[in-house]
N, C-alpha and C. Protein backbone atom coordinates (compact mmCIF):
# COMPACT_ATOMS: atom_id res chain seq x y z
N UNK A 1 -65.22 -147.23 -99.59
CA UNK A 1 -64.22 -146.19 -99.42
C UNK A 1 -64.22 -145.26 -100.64
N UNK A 2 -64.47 -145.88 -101.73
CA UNK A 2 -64.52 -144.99 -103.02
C UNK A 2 -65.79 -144.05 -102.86
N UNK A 3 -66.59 -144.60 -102.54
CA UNK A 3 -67.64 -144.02 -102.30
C UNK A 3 -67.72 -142.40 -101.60
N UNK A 4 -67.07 -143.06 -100.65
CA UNK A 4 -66.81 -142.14 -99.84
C UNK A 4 -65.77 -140.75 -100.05
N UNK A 5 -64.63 -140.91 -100.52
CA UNK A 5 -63.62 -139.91 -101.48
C UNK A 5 -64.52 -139.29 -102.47
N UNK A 6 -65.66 -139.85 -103.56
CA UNK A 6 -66.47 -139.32 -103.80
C UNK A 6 -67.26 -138.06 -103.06
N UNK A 7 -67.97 -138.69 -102.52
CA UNK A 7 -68.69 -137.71 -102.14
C UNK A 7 -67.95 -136.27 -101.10
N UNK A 8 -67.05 -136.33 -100.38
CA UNK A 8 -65.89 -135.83 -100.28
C UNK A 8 -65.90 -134.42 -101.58
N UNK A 9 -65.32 -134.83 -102.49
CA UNK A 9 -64.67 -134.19 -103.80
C UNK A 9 -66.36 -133.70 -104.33
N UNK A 10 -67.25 -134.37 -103.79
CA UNK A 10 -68.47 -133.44 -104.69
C UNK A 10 -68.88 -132.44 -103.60
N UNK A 11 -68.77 -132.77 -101.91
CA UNK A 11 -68.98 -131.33 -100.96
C UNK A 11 -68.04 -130.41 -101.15
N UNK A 12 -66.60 -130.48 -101.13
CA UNK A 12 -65.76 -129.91 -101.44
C UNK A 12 -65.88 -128.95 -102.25
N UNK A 13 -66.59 -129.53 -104.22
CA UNK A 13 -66.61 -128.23 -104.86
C UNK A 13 -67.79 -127.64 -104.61
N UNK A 14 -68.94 -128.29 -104.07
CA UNK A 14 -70.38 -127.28 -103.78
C UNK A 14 -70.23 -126.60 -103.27
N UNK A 15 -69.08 -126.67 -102.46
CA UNK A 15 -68.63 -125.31 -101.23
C UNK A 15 -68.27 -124.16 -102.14
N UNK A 16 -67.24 -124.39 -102.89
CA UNK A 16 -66.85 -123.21 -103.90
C UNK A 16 -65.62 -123.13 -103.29
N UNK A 17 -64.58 -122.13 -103.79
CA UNK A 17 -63.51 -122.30 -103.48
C UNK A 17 -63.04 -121.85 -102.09
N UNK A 18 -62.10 -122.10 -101.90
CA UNK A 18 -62.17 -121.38 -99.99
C UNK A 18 -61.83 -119.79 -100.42
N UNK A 19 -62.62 -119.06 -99.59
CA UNK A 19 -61.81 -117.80 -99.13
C UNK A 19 -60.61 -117.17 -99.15
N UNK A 20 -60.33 -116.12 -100.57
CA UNK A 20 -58.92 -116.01 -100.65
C UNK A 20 -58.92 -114.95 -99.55
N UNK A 21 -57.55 -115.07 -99.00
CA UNK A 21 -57.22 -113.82 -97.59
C UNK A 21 -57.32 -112.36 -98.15
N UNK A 22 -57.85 -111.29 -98.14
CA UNK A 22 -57.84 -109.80 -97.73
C UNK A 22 -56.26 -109.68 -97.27
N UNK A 23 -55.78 -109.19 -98.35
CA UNK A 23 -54.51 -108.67 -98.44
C UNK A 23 -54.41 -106.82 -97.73
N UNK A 24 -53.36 -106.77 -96.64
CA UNK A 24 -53.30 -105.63 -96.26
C UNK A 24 -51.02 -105.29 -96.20
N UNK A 25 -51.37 -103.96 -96.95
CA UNK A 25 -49.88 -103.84 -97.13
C UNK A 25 -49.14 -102.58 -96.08
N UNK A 26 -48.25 -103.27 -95.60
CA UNK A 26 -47.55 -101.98 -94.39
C UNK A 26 -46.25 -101.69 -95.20
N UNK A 27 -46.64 -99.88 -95.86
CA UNK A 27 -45.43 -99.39 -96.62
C UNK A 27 -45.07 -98.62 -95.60
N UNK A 28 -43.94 -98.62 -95.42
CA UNK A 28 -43.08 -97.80 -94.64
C UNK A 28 -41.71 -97.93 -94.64
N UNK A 29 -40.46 -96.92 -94.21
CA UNK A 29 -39.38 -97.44 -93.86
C UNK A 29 -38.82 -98.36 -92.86
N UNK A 30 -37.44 -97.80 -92.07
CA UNK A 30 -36.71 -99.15 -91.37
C UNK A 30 -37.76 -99.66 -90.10
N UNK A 31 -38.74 -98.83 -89.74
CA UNK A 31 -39.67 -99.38 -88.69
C UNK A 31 -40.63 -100.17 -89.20
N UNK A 32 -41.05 -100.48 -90.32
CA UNK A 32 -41.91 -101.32 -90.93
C UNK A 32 -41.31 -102.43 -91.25
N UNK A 33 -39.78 -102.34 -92.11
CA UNK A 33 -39.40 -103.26 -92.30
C UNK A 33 -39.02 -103.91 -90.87
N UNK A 34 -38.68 -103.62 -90.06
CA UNK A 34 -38.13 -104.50 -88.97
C UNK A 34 -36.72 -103.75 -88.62
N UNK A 35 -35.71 -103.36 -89.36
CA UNK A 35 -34.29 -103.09 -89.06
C UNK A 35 -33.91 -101.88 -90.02
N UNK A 36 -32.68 -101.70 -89.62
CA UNK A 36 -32.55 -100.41 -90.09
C UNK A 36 -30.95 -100.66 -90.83
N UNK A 37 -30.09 -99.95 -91.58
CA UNK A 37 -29.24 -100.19 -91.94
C UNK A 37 -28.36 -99.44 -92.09
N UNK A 38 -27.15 -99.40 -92.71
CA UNK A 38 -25.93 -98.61 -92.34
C UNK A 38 -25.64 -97.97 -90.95
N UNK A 39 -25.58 -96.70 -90.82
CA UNK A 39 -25.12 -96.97 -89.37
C UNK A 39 -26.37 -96.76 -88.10
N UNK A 40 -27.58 -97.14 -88.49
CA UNK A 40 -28.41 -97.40 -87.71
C UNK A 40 -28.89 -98.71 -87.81
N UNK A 41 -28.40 -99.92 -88.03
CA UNK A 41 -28.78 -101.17 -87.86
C UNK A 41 -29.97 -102.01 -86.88
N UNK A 42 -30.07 -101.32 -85.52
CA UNK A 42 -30.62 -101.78 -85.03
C UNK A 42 -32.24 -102.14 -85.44
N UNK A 43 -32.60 -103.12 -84.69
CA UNK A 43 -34.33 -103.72 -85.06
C UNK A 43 -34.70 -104.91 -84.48
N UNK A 44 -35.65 -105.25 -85.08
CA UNK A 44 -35.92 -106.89 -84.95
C UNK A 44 -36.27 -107.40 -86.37
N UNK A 45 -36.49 -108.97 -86.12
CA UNK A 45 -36.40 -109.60 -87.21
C UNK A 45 -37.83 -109.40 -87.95
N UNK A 46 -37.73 -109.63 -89.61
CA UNK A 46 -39.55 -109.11 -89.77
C UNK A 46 -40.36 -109.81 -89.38
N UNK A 47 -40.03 -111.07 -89.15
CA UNK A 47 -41.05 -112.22 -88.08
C UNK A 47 -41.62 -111.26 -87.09
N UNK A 48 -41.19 -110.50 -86.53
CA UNK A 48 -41.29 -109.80 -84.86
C UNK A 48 -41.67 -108.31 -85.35
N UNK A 49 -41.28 -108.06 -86.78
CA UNK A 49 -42.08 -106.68 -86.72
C UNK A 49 -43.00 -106.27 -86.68
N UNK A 50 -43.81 -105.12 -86.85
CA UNK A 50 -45.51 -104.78 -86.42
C UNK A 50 -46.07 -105.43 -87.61
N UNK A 51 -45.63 -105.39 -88.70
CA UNK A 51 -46.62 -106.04 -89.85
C UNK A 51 -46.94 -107.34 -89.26
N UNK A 52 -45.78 -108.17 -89.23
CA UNK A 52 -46.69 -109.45 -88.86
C UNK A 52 -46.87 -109.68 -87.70
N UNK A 53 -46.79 -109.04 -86.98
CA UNK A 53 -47.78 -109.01 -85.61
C UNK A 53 -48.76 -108.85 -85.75
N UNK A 54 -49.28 -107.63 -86.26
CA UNK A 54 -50.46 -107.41 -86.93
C UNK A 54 -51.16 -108.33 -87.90
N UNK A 55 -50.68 -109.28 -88.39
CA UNK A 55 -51.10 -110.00 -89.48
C UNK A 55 -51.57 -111.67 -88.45
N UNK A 56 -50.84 -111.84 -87.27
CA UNK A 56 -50.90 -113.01 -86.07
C UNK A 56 -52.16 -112.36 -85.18
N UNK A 57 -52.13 -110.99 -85.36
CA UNK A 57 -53.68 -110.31 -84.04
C UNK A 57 -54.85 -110.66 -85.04
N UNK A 58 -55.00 -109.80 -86.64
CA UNK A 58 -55.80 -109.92 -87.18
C UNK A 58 -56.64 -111.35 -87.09
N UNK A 59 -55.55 -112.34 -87.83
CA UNK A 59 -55.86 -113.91 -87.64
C UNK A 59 -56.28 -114.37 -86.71
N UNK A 60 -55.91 -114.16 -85.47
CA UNK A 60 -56.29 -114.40 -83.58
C UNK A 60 -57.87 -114.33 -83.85
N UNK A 61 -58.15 -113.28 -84.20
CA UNK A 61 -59.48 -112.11 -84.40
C UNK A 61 -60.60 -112.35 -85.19
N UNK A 62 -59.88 -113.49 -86.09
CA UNK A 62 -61.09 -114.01 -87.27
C UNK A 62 -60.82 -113.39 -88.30
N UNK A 63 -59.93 -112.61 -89.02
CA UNK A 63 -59.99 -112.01 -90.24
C UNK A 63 -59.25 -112.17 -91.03
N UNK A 64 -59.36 -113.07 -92.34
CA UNK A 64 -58.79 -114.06 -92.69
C UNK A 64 -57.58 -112.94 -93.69
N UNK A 65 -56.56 -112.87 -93.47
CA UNK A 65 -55.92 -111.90 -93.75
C UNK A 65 -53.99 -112.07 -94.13
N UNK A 66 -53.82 -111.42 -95.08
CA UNK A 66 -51.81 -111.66 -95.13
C UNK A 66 -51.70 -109.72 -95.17
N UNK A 67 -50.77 -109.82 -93.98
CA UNK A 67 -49.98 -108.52 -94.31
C UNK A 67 -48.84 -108.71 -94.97
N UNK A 68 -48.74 -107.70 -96.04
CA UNK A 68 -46.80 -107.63 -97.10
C UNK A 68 -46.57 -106.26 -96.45
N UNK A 69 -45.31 -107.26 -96.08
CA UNK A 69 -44.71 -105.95 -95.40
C UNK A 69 -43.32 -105.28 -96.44
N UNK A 70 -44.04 -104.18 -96.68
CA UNK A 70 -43.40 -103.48 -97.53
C UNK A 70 -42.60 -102.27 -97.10
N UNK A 71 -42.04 -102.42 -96.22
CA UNK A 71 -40.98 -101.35 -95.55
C UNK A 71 -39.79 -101.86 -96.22
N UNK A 72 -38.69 -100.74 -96.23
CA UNK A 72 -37.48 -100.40 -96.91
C UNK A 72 -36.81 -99.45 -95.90
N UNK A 73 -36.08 -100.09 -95.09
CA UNK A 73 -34.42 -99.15 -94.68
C UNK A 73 -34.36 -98.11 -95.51
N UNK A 74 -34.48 -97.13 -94.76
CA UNK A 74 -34.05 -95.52 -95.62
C UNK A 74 -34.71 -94.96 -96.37
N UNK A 75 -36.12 -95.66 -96.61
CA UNK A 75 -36.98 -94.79 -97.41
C UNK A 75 -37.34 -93.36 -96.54
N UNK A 76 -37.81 -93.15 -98.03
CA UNK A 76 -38.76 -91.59 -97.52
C UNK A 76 -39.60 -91.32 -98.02
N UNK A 77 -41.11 -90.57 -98.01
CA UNK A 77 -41.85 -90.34 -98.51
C UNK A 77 -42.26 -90.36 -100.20
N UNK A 78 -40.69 -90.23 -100.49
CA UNK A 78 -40.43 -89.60 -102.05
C UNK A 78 -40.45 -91.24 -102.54
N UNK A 79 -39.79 -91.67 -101.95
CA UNK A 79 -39.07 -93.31 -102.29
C UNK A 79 -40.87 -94.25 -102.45
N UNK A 80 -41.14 -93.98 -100.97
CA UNK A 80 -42.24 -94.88 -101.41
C UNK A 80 -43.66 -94.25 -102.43
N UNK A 81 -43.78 -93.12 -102.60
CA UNK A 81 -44.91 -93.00 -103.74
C UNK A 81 -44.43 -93.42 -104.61
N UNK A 82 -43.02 -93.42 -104.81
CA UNK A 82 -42.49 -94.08 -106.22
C UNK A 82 -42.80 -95.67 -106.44
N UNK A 83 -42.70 -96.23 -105.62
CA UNK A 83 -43.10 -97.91 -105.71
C UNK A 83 -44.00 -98.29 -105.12
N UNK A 84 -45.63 -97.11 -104.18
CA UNK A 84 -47.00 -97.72 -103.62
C UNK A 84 -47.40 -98.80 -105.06
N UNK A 85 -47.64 -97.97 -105.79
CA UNK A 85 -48.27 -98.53 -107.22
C UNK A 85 -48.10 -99.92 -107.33
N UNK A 86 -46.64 -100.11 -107.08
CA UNK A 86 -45.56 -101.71 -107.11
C UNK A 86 -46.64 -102.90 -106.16
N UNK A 87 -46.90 -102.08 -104.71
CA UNK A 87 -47.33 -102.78 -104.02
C UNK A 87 -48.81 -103.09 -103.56
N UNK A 88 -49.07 -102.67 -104.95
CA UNK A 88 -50.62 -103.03 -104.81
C UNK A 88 -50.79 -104.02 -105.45
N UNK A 89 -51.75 -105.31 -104.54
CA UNK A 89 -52.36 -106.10 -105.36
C UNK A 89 -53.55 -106.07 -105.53
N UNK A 90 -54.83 -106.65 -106.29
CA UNK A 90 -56.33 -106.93 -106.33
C UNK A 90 -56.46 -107.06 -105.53
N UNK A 91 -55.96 -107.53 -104.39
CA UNK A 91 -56.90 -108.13 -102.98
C UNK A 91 -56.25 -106.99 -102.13
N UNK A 92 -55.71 -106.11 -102.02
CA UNK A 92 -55.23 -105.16 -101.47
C UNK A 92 -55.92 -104.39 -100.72
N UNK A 93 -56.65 -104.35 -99.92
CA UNK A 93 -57.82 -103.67 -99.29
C UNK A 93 -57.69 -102.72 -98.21
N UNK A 94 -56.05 -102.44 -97.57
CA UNK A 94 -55.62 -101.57 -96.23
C UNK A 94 -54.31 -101.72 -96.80
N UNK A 95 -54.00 -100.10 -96.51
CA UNK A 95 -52.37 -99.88 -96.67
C UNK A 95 -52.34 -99.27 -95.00
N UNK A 96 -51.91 -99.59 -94.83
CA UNK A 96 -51.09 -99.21 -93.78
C UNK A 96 -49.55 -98.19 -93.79
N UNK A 97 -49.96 -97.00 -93.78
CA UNK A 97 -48.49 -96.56 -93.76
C UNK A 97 -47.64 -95.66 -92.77
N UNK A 98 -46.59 -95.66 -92.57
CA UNK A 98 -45.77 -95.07 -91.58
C UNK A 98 -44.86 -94.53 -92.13
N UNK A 99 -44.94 -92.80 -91.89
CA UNK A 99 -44.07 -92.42 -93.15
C UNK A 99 -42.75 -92.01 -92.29
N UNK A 100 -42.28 -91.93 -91.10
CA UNK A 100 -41.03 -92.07 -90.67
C UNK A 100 -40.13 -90.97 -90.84
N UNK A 101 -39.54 -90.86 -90.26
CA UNK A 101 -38.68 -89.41 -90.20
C UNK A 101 -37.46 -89.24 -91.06
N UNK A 102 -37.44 -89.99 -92.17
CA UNK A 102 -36.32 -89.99 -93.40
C UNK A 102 -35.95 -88.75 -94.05
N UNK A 103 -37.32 -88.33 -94.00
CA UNK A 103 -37.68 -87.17 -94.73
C UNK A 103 -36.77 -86.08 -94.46
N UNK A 104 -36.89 -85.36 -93.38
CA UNK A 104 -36.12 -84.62 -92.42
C UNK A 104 -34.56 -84.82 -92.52
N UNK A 105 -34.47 -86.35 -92.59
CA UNK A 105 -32.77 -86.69 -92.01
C UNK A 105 -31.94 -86.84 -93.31
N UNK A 106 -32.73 -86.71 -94.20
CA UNK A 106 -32.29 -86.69 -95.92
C UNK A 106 -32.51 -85.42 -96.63
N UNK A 107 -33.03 -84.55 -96.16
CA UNK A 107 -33.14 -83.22 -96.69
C UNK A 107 -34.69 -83.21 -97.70
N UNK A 108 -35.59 -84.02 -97.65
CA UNK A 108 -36.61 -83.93 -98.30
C UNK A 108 -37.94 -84.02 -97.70
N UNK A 109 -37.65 -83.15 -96.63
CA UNK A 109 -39.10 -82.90 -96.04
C UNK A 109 -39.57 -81.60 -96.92
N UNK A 110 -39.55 -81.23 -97.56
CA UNK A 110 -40.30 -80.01 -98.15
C UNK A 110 -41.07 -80.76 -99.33
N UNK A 111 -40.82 -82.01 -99.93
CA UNK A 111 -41.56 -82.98 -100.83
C UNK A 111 -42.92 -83.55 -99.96
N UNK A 112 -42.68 -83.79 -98.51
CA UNK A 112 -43.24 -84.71 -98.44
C UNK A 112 -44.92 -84.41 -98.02
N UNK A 113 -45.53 -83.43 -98.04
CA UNK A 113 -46.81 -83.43 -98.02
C UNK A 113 -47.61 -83.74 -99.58
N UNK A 114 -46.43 -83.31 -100.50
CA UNK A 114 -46.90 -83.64 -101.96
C UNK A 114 -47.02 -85.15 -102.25
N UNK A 115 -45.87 -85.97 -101.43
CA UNK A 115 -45.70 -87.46 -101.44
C UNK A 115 -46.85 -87.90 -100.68
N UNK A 116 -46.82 -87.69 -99.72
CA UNK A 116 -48.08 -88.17 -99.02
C UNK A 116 -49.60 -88.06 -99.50
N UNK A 117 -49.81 -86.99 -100.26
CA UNK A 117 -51.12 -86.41 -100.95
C UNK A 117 -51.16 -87.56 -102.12
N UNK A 118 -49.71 -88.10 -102.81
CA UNK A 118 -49.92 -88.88 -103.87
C UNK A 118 -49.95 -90.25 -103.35
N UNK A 119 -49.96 -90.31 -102.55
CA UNK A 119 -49.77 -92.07 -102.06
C UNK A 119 -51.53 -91.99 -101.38
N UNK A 120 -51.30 -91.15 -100.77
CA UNK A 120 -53.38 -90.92 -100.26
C UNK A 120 -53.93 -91.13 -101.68
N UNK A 121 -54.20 -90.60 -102.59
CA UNK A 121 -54.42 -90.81 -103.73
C UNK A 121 -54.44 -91.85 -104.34
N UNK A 122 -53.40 -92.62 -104.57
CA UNK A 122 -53.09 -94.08 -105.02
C UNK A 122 -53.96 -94.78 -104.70
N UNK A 123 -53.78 -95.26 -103.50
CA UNK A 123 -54.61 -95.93 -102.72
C UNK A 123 -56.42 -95.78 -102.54
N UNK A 124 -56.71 -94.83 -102.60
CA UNK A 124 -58.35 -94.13 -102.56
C UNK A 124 -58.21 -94.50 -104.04
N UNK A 125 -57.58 -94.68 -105.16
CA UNK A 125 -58.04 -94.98 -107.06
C UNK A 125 -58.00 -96.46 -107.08
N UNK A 126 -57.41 -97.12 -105.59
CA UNK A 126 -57.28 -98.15 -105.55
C UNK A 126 -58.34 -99.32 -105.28
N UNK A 127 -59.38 -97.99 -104.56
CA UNK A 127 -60.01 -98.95 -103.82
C UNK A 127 -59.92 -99.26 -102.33
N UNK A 128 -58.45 -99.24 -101.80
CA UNK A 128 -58.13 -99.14 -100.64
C UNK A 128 -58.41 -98.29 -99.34
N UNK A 129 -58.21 -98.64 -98.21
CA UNK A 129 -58.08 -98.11 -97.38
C UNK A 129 -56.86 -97.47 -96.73
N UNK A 130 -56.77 -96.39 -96.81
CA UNK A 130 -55.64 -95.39 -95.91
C UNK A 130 -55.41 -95.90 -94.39
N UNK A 131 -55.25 -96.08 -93.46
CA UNK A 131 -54.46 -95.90 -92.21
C UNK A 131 -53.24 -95.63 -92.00
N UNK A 132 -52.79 -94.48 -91.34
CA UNK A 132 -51.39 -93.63 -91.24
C UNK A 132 -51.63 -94.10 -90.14
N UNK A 133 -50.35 -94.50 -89.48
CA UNK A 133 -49.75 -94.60 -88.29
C UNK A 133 -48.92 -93.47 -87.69
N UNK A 134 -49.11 -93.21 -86.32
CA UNK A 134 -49.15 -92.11 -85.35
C UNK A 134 -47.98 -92.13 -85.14
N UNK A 135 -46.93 -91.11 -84.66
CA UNK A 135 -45.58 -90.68 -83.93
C UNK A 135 -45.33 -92.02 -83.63
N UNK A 136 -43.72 -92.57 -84.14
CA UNK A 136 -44.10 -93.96 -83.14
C UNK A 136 -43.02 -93.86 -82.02
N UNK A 137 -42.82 -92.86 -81.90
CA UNK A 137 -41.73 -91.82 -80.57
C UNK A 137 -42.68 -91.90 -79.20
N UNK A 138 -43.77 -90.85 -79.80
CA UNK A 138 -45.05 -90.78 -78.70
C UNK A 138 -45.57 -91.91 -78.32
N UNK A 139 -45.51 -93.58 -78.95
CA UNK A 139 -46.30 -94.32 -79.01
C UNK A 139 -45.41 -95.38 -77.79
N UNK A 140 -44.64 -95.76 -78.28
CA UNK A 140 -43.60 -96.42 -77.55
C UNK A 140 -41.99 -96.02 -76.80
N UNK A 141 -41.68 -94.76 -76.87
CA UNK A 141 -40.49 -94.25 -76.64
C UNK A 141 -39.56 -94.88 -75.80
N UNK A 142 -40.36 -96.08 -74.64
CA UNK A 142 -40.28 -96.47 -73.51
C UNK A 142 -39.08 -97.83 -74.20
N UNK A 143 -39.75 -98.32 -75.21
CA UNK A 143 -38.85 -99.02 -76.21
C UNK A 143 -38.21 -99.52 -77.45
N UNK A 144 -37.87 -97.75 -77.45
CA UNK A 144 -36.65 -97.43 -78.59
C UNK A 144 -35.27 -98.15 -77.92
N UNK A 145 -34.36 -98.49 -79.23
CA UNK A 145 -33.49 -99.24 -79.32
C UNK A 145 -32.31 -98.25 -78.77
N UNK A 146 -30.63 -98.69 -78.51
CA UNK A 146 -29.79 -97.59 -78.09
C UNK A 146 -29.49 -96.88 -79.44
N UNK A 147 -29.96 -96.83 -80.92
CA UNK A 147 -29.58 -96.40 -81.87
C UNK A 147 -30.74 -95.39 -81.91
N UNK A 148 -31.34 -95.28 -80.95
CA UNK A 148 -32.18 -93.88 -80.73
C UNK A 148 -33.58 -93.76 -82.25
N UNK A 149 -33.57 -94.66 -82.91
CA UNK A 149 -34.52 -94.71 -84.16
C UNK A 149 -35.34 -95.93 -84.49
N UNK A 150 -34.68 -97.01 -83.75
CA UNK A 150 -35.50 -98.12 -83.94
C UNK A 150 -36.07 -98.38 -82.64
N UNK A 151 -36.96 -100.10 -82.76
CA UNK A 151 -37.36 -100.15 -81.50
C UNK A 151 -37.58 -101.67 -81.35
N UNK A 152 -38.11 -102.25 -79.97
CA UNK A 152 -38.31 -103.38 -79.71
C UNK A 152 -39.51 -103.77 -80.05
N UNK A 153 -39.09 -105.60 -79.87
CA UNK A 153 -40.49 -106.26 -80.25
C UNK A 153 -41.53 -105.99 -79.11
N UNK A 154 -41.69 -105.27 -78.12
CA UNK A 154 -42.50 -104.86 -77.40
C UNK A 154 -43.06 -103.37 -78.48
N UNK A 155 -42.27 -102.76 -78.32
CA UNK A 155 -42.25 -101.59 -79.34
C UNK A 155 -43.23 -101.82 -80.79
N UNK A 156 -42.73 -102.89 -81.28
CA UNK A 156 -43.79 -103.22 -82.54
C UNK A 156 -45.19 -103.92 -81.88
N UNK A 157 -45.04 -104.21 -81.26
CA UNK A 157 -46.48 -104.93 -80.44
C UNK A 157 -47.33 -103.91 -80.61
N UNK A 158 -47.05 -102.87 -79.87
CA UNK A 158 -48.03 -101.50 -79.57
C UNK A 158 -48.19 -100.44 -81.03
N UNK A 159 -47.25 -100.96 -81.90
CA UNK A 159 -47.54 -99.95 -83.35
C UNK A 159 -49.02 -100.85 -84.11
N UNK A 160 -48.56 -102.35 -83.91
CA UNK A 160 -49.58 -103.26 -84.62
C UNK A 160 -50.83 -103.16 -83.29
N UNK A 161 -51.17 -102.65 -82.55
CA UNK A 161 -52.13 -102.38 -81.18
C UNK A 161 -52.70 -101.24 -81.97
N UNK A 162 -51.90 -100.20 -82.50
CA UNK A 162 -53.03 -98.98 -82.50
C UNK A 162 -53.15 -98.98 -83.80
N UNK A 163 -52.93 -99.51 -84.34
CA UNK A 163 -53.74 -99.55 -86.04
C UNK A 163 -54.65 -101.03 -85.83
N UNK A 164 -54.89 -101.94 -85.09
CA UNK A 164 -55.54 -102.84 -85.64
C UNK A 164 -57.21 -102.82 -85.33
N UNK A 165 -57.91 -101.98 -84.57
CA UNK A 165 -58.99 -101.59 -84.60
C UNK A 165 -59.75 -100.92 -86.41
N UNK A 166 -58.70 -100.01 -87.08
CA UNK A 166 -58.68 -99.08 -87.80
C UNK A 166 -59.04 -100.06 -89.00
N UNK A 167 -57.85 -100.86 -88.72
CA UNK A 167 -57.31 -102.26 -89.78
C UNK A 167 -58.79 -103.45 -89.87
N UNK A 168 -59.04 -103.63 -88.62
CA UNK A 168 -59.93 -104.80 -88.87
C UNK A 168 -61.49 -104.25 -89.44
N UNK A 169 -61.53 -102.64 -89.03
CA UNK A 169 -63.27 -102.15 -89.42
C UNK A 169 -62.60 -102.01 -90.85
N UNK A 170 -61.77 -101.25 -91.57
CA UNK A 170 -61.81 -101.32 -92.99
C UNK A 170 -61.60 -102.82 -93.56
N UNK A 171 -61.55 -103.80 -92.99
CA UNK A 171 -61.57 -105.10 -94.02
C UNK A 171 -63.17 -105.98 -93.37
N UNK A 172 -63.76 -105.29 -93.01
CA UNK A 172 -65.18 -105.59 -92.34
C UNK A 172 -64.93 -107.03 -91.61
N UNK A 173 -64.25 -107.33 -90.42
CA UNK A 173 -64.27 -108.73 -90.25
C UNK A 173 -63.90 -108.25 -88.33
């Protein structure tokens, strides 16, 4: 039996260490995070949001992978170039972002092509891969929440559907 635990512990390290996961980060506001807050509350839980849906398809798929889901209730364009930087790690290889209509509903859409140009940026010094996510009005409208801004876990199904083609060729797997 010793013998055997031996040799065990000597295949083990010839292998080398296992495969750390290809880290991919979804910055966005209350649709990334899952829920929304003050007087738009509605959502789902982040278990059920598109990040880790996306992070349960990837895995399905073979690609050994953790999405951080880095959405924030009420951000805006301005908010998150201020903390992309925050959410980069070394293994960081796909941002995923959804920049959400904050902008507009806070008075700082006239920032936000400058925000967006700096977070494109970030990410490309990073090393990373860009994927922007599409209208997610046009994408799912069918199931937006009655708070008219969020949406269902059907709803996040189809946000983590049209980025994960995009998602799985930039992490080559």
């Amino acid at each position: 039996m010793r013998h055997f635990a031996i040799l065990v512990l000597a295949l083990a390290m010839a292998a080398g260490p296992a495969a750390e996961a290809a880290q991919v980060v979804a910055l966005g506001a209350s649709n990334t995070e899952g829920k929304g807050r003050g007087r738009a509350p509605d959502g789902v839980p982040r278990s059920q949001a598109y990040p880790a849906q996306l992070e349960r398809m990837l895995n399905q798929q073979g690609c050994r992978v953790k999405v951080l889901n880095a959405g924030k209730a009420g951000d805006t364009t301005r908010g998150m170039a201020a903390r992309v930087k925050g959410v980069l790690a070394k293994d960081t290889k796909v941002v995923v972002f959804q920049p959400g209509g904050n902008d507009a509903r806070r008075g700082d859409a006239a920032d936000s092509a400058a925000n967006v140009a700096f977070i494109e940026r970030t990410v490309a010094a990073h090393g990373a891969t860009l994927v922007t996510m599409g209208a997610l009005g046009r994408m799912a409208r069918q199931y937006q929440l009655p708070d008219g801004q969020h949406y269902s876990v059907e709803g996040h199904a189809i946000f983590a559907q049209s980025v994960l083609s995009q998602v799985k060729s930039a992490l080559g797997c």
